[in-house]
C-alpha atoms as a PDB file:
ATOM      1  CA  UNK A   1       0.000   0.000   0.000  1.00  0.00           C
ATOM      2  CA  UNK A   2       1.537   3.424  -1.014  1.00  0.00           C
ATOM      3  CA  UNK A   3       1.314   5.936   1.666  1.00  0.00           C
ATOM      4  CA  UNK A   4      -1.616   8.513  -0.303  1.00  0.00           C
ATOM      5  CA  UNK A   5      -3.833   5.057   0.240  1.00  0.00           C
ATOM      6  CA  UNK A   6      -2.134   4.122   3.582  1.00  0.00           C
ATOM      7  CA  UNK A   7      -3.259   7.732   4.436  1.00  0.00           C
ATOM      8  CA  UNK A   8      -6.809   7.671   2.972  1.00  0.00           C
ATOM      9  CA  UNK A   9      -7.356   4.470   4.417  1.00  0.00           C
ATOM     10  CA  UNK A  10      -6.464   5.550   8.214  1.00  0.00           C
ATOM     11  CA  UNK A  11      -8.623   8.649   7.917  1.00  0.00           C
ATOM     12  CA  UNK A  12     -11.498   6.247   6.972  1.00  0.00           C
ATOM     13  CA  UNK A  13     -10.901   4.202   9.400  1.00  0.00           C
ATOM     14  CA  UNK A  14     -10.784   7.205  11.815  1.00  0.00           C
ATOM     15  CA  UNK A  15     -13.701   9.077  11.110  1.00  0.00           C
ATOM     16  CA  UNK A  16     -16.153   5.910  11.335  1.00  0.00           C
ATOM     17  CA  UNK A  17     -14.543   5.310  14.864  1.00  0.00           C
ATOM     18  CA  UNK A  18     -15.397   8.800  15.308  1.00  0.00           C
ATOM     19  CA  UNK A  19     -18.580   8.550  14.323  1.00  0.00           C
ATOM     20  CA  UNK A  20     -19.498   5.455  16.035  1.00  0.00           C
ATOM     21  CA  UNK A  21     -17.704   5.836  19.204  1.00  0.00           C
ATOM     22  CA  UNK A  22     -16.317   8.899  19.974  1.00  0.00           C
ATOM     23  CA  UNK A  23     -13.118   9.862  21.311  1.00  0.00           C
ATOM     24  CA  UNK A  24     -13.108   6.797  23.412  1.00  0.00           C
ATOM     25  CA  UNK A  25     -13.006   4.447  20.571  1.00  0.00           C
ATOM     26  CA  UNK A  26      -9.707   5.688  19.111  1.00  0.00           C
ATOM     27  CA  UNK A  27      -8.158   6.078  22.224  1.00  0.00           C
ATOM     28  CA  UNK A  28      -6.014   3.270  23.753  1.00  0.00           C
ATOM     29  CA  UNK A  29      -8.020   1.527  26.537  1.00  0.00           C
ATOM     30  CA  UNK A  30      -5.122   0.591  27.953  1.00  0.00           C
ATOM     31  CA  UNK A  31      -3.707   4.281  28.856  1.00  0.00           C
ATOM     32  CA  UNK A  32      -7.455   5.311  30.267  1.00  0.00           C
ATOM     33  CA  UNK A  33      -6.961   2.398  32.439  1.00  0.00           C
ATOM     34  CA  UNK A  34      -3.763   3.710  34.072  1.00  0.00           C
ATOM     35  CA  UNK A  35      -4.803   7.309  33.777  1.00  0.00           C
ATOM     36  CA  UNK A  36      -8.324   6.574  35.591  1.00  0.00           C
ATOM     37  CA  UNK A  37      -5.861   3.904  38.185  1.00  0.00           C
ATOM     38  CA  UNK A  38      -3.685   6.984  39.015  1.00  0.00           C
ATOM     39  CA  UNK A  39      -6.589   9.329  39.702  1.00  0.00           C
ATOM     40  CA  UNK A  40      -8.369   7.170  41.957  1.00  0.00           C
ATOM     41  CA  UNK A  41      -4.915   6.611  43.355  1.00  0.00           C
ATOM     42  CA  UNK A  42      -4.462  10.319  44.301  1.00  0.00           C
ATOM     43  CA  UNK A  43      -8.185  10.951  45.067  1.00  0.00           C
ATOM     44  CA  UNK A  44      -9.071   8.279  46.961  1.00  0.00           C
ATOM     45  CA  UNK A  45      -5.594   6.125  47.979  1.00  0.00           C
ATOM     46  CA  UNK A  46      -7.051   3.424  45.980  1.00  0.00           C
ATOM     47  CA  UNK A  47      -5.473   1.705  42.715  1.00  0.00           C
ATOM     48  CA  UNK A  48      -6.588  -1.033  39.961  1.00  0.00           C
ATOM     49  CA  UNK A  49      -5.280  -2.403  37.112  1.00  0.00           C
ATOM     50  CA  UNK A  50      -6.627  -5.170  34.549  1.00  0.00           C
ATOM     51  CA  UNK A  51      -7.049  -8.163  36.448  1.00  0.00           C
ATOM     52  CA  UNK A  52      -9.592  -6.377  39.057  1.00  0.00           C
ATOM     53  CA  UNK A  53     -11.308  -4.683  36.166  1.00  0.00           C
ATOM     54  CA  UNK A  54     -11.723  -8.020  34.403  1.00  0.00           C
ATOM     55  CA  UNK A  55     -13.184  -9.650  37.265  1.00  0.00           C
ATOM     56  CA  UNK A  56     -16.142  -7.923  37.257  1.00  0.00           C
ATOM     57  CA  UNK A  57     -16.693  -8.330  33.511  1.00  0.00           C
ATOM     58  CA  UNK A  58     -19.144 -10.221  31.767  1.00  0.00           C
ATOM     59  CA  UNK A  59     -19.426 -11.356  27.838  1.00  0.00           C
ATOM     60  CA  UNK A  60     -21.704  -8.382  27.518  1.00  0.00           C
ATOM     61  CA  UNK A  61     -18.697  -6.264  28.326  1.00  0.00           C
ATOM     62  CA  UNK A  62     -16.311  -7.140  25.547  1.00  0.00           C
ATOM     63  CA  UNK A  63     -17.242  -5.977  21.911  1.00  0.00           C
ATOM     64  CA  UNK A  64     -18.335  -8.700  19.455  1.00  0.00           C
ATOM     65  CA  UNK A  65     -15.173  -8.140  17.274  1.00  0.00           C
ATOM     66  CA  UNK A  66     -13.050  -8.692  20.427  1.00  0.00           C
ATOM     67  CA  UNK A  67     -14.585 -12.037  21.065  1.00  0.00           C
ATOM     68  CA  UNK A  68     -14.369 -12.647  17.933  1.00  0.00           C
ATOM     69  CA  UNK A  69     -10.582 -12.747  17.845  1.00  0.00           C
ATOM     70  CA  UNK A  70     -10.306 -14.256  20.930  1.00  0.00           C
ATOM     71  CA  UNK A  71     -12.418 -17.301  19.835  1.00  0.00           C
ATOM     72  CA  UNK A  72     -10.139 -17.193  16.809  1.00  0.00           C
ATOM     73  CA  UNK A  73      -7.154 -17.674  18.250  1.00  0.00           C
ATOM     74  CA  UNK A  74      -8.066 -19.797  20.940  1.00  0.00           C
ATOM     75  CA  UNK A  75      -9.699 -22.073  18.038  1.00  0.00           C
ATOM     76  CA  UNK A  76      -6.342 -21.972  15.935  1.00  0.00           C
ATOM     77  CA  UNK A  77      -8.545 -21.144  13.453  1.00  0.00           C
ATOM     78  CA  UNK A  78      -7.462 -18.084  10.618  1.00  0.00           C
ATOM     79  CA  UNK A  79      -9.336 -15.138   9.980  1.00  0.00           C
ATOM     80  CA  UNK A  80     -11.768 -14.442   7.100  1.00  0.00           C
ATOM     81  CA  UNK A  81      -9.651 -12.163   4.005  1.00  0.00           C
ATOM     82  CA  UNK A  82     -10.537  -8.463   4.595  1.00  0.00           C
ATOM     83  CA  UNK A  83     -11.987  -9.200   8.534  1.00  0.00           C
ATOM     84  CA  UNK A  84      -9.839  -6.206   9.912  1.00  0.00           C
ATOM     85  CA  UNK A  85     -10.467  -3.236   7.920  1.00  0.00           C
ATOM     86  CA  UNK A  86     -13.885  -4.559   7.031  1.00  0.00           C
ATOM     87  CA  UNK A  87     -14.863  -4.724  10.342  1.00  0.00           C
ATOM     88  CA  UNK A  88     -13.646  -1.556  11.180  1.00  0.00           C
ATOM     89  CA  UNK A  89     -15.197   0.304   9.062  1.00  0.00           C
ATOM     90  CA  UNK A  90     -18.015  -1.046   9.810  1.00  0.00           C
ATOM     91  CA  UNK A  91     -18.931  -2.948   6.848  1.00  0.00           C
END
């Protein structure tokens, strides 16, 4: 892919995150965890990380496409052709 695609592609794939989720769909989950962990930490002298988060999860929690991949790998089974970016952009 030649970077005028590479670039048309990301702001595709960009602006229908945008427009389905909002800011918190393109940011990394992973840094709101630790920023949200280090507030409570300073507000109210408690912290968390993954594992406590995930223990109060249920299979309603995680987004289809995530359990898709999970099942996926788990399964040693191999993707369908096109299953990222046609997922993501909501195809």
């Amino acid at each position: 892919m030649d970077v005028k695609t590479a670039n048309k592609t990301a702001r595709e794939l960009v602006s229908a995150r945008w427009t389905t989720s909002g800011f918190l769909g393109l940011v990394s989950g992973k840094l709101v965890l630790s920023k949200l962990s280090m507030w409570t930490q300073q507000e109210f002298g408690v912290s968390f990380g993954a594992p406590a988060v995930v223990r109060y999860m249920s299979a309603t929690d995680v987004h289809q496409e995530v359990g898709l991949v999970l099942r996926t790998i788990e399964e040693g089974t191999a993707f369908d052709s096109g299953f990222g970016r046609q997922n993501m952009l909501g195809a």
